[in-house]
N, C-alpha and C. Protein backbone atom coordinates (compact mmCIF):
# COMPACT_ATOMS: atom_id res chain seq x y z
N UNK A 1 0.84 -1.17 0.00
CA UNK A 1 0.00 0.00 0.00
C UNK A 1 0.89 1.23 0.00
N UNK A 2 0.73 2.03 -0.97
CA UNK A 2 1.43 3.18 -1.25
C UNK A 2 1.17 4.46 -0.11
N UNK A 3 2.43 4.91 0.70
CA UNK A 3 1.96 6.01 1.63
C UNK A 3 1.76 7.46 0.86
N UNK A 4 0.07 8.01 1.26
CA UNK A 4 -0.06 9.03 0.80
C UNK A 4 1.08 10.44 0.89
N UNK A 5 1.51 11.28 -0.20
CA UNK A 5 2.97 11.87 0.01
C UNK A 5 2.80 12.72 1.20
N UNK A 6 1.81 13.31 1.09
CA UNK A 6 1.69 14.25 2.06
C UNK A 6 2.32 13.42 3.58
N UNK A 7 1.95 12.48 3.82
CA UNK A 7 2.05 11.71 4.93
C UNK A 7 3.77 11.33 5.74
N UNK A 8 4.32 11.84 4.00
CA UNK A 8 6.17 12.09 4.52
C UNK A 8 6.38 13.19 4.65
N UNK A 9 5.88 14.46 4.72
CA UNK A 9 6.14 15.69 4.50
C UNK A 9 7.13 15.70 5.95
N UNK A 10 8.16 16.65 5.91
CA UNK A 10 8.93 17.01 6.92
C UNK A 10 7.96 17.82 7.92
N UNK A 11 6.93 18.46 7.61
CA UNK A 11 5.86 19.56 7.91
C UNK A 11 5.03 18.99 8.69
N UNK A 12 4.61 17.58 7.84
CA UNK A 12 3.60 17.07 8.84
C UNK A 12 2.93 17.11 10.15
N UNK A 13 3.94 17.39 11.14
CA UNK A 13 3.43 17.80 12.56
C UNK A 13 2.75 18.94 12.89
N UNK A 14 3.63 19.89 12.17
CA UNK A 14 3.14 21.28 12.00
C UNK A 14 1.52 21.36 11.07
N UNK A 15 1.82 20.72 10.07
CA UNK A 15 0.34 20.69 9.72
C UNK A 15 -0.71 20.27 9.97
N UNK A 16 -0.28 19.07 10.98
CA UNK A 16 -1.50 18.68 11.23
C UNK A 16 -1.96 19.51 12.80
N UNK A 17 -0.98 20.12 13.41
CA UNK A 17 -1.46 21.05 14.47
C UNK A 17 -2.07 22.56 13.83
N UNK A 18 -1.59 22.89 12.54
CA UNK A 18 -2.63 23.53 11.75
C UNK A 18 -3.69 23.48 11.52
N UNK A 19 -4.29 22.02 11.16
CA UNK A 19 -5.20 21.55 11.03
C UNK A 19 -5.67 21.93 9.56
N UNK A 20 -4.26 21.53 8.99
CA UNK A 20 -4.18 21.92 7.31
C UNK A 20 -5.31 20.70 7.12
N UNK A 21 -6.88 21.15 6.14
CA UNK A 21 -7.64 20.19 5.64
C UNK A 21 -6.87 19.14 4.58
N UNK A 22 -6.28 19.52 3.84
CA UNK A 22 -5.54 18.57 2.66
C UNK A 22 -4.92 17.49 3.64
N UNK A 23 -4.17 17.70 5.11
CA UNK A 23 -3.28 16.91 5.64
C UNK A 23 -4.33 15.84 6.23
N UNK A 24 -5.14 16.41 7.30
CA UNK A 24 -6.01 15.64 8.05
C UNK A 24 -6.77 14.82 7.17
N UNK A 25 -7.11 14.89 5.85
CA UNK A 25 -7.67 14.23 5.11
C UNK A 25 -7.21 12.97 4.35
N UNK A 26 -6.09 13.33 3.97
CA UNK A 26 -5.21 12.48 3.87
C UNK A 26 -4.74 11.66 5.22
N UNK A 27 -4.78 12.07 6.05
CA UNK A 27 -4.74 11.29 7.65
C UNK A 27 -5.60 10.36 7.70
N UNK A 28 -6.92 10.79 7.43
CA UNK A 28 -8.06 9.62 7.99
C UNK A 28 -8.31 9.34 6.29
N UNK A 29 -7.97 9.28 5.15
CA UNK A 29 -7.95 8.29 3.82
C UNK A 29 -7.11 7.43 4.27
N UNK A 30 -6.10 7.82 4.80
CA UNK A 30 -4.94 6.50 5.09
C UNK A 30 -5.04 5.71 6.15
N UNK A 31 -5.68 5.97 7.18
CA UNK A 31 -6.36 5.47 8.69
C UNK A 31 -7.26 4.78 8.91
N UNK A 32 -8.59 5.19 7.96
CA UNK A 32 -9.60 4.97 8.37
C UNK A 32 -10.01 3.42 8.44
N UNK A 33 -9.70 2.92 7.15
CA UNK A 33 -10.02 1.40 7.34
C UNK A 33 -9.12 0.56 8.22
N UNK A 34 -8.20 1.17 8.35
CA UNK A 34 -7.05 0.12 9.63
C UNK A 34 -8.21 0.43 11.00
N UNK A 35 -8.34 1.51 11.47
CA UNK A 35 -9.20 1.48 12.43
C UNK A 35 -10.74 0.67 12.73
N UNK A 36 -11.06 0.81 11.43
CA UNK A 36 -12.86 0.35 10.79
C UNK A 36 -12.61 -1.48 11.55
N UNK A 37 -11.14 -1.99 11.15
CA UNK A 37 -10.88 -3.27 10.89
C UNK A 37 -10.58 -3.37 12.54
N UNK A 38 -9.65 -2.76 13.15
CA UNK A 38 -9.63 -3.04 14.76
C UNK A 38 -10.34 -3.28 15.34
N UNK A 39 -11.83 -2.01 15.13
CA UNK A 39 -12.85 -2.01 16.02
C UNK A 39 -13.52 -3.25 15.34
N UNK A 40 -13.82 -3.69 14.29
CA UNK A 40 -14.87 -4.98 14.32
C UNK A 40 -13.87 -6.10 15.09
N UNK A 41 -12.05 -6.14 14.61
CA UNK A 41 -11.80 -7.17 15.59
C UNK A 41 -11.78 -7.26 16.74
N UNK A 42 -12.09 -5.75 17.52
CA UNK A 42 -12.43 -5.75 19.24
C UNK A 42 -13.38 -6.54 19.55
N UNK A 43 -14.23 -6.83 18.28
CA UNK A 43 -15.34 -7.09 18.94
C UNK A 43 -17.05 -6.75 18.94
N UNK A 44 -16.54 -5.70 18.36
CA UNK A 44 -17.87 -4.45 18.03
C UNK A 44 -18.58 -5.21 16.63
N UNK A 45 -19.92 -4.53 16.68
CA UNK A 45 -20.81 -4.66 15.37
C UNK A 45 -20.32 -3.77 14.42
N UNK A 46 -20.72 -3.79 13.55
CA UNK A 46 -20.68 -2.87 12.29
C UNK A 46 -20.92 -1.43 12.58
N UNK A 47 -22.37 -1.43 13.11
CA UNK A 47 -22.98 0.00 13.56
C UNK A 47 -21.84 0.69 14.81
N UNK A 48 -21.08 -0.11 15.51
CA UNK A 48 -20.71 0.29 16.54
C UNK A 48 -18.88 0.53 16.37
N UNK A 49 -18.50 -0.45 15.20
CA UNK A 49 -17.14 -0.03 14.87
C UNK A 49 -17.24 1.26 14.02
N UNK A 50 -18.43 1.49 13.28
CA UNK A 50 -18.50 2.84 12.40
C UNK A 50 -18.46 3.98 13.64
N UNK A 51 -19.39 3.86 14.35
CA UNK A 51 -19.61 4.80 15.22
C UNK A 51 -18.26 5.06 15.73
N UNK A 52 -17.44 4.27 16.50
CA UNK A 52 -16.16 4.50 17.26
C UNK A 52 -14.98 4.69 16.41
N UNK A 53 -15.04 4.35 14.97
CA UNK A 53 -14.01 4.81 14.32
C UNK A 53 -14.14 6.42 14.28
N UNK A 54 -15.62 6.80 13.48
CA UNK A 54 -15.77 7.93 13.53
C UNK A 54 -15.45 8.95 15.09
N UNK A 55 -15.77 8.65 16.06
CA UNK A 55 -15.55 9.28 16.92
C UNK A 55 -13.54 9.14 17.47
N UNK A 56 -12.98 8.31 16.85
CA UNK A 56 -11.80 8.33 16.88
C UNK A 56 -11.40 9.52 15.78
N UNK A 57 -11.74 9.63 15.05
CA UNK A 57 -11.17 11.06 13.74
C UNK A 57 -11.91 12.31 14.52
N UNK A 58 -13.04 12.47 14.97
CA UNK A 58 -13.51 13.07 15.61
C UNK A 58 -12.43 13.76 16.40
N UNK A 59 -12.02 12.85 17.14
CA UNK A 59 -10.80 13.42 18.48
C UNK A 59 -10.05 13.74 17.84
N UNK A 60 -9.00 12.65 16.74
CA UNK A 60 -8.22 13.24 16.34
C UNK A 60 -7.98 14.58 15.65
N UNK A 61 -9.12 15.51 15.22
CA UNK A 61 -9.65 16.20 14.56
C UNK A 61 -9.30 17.66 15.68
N UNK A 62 -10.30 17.38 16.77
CA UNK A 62 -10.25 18.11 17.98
C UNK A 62 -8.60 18.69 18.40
N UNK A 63 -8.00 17.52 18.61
CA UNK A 63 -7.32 17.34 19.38
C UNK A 63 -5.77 17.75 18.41
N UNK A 64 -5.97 18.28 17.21
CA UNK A 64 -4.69 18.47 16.48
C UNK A 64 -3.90 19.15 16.95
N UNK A 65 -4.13 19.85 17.26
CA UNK A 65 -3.33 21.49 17.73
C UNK A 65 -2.39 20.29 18.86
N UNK A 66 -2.41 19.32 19.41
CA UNK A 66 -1.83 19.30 20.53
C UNK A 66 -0.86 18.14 20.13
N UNK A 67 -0.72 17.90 18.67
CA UNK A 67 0.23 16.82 18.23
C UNK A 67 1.39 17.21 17.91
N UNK A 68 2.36 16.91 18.41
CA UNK A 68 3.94 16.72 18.51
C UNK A 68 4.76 16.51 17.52
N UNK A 69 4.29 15.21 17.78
CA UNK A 69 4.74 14.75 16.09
C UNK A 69 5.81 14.18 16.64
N UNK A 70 5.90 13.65 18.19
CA UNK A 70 7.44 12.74 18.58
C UNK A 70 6.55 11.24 18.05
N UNK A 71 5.89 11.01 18.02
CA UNK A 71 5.20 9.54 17.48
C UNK A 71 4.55 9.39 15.95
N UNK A 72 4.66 8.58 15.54
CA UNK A 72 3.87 8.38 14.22
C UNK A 72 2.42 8.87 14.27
N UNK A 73 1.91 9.45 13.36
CA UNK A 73 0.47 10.13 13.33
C UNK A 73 -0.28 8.70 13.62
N UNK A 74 0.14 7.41 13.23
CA UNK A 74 -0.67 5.97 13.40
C UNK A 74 -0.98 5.75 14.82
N UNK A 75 0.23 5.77 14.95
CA UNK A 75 0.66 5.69 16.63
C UNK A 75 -0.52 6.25 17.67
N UNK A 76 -0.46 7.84 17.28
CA UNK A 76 -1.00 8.63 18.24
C UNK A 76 -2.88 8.65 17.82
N UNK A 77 -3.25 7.93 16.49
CA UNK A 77 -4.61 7.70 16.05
C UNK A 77 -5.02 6.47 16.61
N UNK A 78 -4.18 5.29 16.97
CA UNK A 78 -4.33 4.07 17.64
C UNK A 78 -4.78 4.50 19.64
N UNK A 79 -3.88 5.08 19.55
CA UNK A 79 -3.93 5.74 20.83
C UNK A 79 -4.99 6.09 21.84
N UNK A 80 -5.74 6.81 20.63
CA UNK A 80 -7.11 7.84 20.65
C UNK A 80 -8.04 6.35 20.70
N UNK A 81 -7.88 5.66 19.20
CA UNK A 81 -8.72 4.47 19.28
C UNK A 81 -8.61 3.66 20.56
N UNK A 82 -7.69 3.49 21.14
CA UNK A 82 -7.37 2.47 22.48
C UNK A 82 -8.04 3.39 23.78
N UNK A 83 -8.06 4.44 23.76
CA UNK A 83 -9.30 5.01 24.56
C UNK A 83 -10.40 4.95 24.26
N UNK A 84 -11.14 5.25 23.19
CA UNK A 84 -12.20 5.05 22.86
C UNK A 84 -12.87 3.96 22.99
N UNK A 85 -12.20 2.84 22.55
CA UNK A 85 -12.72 1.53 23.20
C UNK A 85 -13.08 1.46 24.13
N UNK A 86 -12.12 1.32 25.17
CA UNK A 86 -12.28 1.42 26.50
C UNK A 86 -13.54 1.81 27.19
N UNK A 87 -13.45 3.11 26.85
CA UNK A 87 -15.08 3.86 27.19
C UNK A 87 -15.92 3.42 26.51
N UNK A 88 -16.20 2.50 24.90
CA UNK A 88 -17.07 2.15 24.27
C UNK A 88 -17.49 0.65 25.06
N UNK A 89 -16.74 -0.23 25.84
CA UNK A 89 -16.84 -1.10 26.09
C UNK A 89 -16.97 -0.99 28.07
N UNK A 90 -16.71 0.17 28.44
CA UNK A 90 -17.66 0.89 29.32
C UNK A 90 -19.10 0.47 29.45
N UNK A 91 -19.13 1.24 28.28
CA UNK A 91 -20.57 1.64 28.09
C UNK A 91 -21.53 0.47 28.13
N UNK A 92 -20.73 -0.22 26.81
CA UNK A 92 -21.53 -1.72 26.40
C UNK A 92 -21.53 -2.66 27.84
N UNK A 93 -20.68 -2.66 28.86
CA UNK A 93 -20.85 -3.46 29.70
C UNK A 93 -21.58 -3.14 30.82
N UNK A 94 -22.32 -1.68 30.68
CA UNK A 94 -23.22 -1.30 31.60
C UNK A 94 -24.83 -1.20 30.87
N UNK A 95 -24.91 -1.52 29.36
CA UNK A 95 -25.72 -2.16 28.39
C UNK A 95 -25.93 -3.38 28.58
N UNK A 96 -24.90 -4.00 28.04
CA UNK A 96 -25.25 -5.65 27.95
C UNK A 96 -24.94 -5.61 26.18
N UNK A 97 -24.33 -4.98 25.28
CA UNK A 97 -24.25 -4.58 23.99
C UNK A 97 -23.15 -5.36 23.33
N UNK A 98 -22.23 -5.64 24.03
CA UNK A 98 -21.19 -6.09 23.51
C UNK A 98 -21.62 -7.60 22.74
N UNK A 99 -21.07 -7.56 21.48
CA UNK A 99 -21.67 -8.41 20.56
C UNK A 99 -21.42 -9.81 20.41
N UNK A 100 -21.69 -10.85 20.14
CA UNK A 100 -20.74 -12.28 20.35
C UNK A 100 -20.00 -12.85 19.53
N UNK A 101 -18.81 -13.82 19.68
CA UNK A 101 -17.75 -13.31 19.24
C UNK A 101 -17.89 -14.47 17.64
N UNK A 102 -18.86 -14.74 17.50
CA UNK A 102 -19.25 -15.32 16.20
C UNK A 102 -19.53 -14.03 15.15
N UNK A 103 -20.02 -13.11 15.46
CA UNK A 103 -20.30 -11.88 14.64
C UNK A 103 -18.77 -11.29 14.24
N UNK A 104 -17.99 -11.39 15.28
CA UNK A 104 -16.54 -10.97 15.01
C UNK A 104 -15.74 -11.29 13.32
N UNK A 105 -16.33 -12.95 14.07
CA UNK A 105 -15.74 -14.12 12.89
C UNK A 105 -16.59 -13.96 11.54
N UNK A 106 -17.48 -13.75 11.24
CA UNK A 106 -18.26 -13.47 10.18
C UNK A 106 -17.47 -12.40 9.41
N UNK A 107 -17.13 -10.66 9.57
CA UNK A 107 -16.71 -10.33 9.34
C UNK A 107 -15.10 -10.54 8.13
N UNK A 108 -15.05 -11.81 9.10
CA UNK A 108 -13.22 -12.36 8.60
C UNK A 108 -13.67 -13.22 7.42
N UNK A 109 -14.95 -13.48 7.19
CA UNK A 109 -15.22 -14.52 5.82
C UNK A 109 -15.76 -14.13 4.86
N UNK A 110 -15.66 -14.76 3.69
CA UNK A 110 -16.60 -13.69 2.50
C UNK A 110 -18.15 -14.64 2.34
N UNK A 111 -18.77 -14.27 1.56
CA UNK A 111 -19.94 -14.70 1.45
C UNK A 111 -20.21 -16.20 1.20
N UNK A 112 -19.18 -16.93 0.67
CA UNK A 112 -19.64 -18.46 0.84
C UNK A 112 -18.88 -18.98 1.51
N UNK A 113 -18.58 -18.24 2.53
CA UNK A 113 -18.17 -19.10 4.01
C UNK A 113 -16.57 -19.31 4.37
N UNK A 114 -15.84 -19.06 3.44
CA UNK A 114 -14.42 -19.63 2.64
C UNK A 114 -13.35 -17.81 3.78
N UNK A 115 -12.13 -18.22 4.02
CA UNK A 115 -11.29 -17.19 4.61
C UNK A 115 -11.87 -15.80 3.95
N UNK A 116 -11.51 -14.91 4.03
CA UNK A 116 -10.71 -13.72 3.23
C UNK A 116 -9.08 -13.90 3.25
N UNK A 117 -8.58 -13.92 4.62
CA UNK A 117 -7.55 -14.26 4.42
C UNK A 117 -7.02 -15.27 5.22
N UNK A 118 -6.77 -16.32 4.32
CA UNK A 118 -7.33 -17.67 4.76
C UNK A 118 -5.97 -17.94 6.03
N UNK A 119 -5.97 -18.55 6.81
CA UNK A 119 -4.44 -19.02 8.01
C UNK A 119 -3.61 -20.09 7.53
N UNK A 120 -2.85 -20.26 8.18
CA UNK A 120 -1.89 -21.44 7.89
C UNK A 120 -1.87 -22.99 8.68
N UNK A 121 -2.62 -23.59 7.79
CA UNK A 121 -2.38 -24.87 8.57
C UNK A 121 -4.10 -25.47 8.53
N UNK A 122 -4.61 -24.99 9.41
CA UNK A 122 -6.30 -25.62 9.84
C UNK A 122 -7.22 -25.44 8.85
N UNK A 123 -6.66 -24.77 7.38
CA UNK A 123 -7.66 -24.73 6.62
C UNK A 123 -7.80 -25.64 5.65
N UNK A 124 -6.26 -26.85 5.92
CA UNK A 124 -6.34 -27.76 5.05
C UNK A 124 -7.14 -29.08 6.09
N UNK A 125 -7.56 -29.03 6.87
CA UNK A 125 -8.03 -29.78 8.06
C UNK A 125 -9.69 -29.97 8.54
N UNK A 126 -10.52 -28.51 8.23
CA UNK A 126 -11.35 -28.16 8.54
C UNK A 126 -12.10 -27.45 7.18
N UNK A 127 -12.97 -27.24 7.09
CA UNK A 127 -13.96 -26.27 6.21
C UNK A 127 -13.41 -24.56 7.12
N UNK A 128 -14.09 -23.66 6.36
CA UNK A 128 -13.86 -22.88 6.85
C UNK A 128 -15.36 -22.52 8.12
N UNK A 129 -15.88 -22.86 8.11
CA UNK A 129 -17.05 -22.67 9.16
C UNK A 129 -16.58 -23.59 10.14
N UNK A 130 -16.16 -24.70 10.14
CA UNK A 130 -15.46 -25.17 11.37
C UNK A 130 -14.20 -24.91 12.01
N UNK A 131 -13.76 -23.86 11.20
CA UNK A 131 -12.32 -22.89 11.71
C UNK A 131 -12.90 -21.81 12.23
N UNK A 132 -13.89 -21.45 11.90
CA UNK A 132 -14.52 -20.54 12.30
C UNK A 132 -15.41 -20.75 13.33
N UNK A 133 -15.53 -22.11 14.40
CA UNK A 133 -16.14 -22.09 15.00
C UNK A 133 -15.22 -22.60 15.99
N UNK A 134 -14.32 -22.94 15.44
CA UNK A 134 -13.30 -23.39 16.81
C UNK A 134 -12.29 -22.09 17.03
N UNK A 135 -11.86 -21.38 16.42
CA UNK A 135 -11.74 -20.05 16.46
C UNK A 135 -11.75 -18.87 17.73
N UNK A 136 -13.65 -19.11 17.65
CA UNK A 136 -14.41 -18.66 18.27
C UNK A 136 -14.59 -18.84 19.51
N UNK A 137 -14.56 -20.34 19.90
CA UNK A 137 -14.79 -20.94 20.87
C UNK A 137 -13.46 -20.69 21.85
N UNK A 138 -11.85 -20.86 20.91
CA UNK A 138 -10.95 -20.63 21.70
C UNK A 138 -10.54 -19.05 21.97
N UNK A 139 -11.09 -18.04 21.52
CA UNK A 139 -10.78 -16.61 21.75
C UNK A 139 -11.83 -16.34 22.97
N UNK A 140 -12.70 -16.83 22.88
CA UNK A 140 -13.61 -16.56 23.80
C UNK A 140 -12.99 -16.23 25.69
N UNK A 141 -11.79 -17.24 25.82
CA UNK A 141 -10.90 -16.77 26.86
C UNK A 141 -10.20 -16.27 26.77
N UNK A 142 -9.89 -15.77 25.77
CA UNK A 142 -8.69 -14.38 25.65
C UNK A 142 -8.89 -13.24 26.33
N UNK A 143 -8.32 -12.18 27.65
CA UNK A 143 -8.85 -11.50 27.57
C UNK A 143 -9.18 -10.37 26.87
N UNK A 144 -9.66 -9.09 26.63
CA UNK A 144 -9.74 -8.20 26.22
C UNK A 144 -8.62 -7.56 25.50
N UNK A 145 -7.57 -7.34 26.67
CA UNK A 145 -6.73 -6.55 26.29
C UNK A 145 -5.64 -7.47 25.25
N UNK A 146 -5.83 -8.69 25.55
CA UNK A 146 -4.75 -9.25 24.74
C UNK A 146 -5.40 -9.70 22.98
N UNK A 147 -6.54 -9.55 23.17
CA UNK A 147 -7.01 -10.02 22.14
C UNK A 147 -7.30 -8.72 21.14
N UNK A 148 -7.28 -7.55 21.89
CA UNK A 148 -6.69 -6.28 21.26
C UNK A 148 -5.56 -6.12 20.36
N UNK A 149 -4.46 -6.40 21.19
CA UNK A 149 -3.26 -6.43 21.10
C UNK A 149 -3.08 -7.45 19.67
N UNK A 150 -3.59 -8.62 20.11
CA UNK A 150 -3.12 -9.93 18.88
C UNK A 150 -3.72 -8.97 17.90
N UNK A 151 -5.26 -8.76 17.64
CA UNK A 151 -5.61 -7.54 16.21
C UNK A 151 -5.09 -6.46 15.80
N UNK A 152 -4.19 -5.60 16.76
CA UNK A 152 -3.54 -4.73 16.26
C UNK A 152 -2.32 -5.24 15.54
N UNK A 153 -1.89 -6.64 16.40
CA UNK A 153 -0.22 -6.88 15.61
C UNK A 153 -0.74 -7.64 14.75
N UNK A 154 -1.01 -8.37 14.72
CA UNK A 154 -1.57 -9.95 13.55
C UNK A 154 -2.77 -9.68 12.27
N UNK A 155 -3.52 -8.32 12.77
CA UNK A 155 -4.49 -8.46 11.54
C UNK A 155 -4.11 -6.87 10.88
N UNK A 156 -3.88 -5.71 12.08
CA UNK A 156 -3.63 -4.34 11.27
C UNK A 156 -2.18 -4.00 10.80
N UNK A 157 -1.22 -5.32 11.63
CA UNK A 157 -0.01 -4.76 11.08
C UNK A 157 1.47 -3.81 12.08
N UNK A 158 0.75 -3.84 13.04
CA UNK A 158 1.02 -2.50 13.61
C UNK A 158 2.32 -2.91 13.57
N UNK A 159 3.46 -1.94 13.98
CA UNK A 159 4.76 -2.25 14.70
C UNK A 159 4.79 -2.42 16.30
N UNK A 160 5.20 -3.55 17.03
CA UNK A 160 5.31 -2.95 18.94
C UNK A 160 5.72 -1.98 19.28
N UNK A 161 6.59 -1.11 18.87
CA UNK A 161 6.24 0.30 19.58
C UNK A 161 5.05 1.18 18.99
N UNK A 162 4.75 1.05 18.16
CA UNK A 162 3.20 1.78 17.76
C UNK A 162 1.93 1.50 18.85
N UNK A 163 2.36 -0.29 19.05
CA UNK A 163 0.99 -0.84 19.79
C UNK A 163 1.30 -0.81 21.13
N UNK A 164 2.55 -0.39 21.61
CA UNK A 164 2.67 -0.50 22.97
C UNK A 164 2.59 0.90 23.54
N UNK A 165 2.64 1.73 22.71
CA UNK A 165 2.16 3.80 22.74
C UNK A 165 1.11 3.58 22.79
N UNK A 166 0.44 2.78 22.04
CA UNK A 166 -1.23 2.78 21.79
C UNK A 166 -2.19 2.62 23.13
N UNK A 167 -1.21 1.05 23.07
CA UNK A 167 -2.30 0.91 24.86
C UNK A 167 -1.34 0.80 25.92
N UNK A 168 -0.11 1.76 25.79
CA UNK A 168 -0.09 2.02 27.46
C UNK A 168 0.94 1.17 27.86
N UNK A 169 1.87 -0.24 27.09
CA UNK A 169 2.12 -0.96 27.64
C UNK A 169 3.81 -0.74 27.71
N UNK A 170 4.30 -1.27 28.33
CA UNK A 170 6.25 -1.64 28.24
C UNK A 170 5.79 -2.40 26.90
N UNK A 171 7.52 -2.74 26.29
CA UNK A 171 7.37 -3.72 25.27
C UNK A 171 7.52 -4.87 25.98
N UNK A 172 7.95 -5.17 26.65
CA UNK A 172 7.78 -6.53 27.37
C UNK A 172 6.56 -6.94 28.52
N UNK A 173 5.59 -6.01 28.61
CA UNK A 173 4.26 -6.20 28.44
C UNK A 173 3.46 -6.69 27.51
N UNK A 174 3.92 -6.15 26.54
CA UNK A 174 3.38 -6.50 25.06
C UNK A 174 3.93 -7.73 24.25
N UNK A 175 5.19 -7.98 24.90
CA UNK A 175 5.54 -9.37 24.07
C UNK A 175 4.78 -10.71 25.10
N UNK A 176 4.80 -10.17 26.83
CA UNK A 176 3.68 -11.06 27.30
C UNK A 176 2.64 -11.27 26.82
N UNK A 177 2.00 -10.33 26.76
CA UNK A 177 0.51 -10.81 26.15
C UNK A 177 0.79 -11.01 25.18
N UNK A 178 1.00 -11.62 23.72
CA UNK A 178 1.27 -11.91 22.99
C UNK A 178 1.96 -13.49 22.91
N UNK A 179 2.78 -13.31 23.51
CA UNK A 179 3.28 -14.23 24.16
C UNK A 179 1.90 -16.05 24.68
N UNK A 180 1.24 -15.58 25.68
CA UNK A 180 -0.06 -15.93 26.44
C UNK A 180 -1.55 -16.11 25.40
N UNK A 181 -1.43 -14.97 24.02
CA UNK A 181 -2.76 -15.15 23.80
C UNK A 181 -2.51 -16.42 22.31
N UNK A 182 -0.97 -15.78 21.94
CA UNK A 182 -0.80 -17.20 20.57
C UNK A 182 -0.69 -18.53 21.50
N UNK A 183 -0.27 -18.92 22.67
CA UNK A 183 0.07 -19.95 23.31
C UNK A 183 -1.34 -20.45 23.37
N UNK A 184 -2.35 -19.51 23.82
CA UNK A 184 -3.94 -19.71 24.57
C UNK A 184 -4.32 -20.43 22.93
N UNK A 185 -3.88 -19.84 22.13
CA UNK A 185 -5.06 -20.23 20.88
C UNK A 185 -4.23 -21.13 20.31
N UNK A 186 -2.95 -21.31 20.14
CA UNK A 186 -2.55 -22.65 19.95
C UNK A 186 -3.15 -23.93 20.76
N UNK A 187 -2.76 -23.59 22.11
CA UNK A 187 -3.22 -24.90 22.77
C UNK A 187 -4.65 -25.54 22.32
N UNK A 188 -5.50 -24.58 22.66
CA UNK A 188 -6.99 -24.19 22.25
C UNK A 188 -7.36 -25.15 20.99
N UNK A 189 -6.53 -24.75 20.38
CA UNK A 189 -6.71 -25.25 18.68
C UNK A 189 -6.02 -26.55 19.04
N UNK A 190 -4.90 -27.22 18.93
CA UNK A 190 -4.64 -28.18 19.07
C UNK A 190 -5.30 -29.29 20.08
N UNK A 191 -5.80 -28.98 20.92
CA UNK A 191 -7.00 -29.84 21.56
C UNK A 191 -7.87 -29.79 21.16
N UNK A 192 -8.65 -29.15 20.38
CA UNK A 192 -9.74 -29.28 19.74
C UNK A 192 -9.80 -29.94 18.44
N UNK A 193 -8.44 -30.06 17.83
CA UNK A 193 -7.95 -30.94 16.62
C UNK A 193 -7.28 -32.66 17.01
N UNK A 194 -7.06 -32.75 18.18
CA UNK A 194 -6.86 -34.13 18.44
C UNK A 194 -7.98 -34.58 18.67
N UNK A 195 -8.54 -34.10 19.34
CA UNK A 195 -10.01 -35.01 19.33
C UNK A 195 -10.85 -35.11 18.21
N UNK A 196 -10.54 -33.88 17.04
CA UNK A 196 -11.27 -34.33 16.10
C UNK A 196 -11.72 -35.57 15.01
């Protein structure tokens, strides 16, 4: 994926505490779907990852004037998103909203059931609806924060210092959980494949 130019500008910081429109726009063209894709892998519905992405550009929007520019503009948009959650999943747990984690998995498949982007190994083993249901079954004990973490590194890409600015962590916080949640879903998976 080609980085929009503006997005190398030496200026960049400065502009986006300008709140130059050409820059910020180019900010959330280049952002927006990495975020769109976090929030459904948090967990969220459709209606509710739109909503919280949007209210993530929102802030970031607000909040320009006060960017530095010592971190990657990704960095400090992940950031915003890793609060927002938080409070979105606040909310939902004083709702009852938070969605189940089969809706998650839907998302990850195309219309006749088959990967988007298919994994390595269990798809020569299983259909994809039964990867998708053992999947499911083993994330289900992941907690929160780590199962954050695995979607930011494993599905958006991130770099560990991007994702460890993001939510707060040491890097060797972050290689724990990481560490704990591939172990959790290995094991997970491999017991659920011997008995099969």
């Amino acid at each position: 994926m080609a980085v929009h130019p503006l997005l190398q500008d030496p200026d960049l910081a400065a502009r986006i505490r300008d709140r130059d429109p050409e820059v910020l726009t180019a900010v959330v063209d280049a952002y927006m779907d990495q975020i769109l894709r976090a929030a459904r892998g948090a967990g969220l519905n459709e209606q509710q990852a739109e909503e919280l992405t949007q209210n993530t550009f929102t802030t970031f929007i607000e909040t320009a004037p006060r960017f530095e520019g010592r971190s990657h503009v990704r960095t400090w948009i992940f950031g915003i998103f890793y609060r927002k959650i938080q409070e979105a999943r606040r909310g939902f747990a004083k709702d009852g909203r938070i969605d189940d984690i089969d809706e998650v998995f839907e998302s990850r498949f195309s219309e006749t059931g088959s990967w988007s982007r298919p994994p390595r190994g269990p798809d020569d083993i299983f259909s994809a609806k039964e990867v998708r249901r053992e999947i499911s079954d083993c994330l289900e004990s992941v907690p929160d924060s780590q199962r954050l973490a695995f979607v930011m590194r494993e599905v958006e890409g991130l770099s560990s210092k991007e994702i460890c600015k993001s939510l707060g962590v040491s890097s060797t916080n972050f290689g724990v959980m990481m560490f704990r949640v591939r172990n959790r879903l290995r094991d997970c998976l491999e017991a659920k494949w011997e008995t099969a």
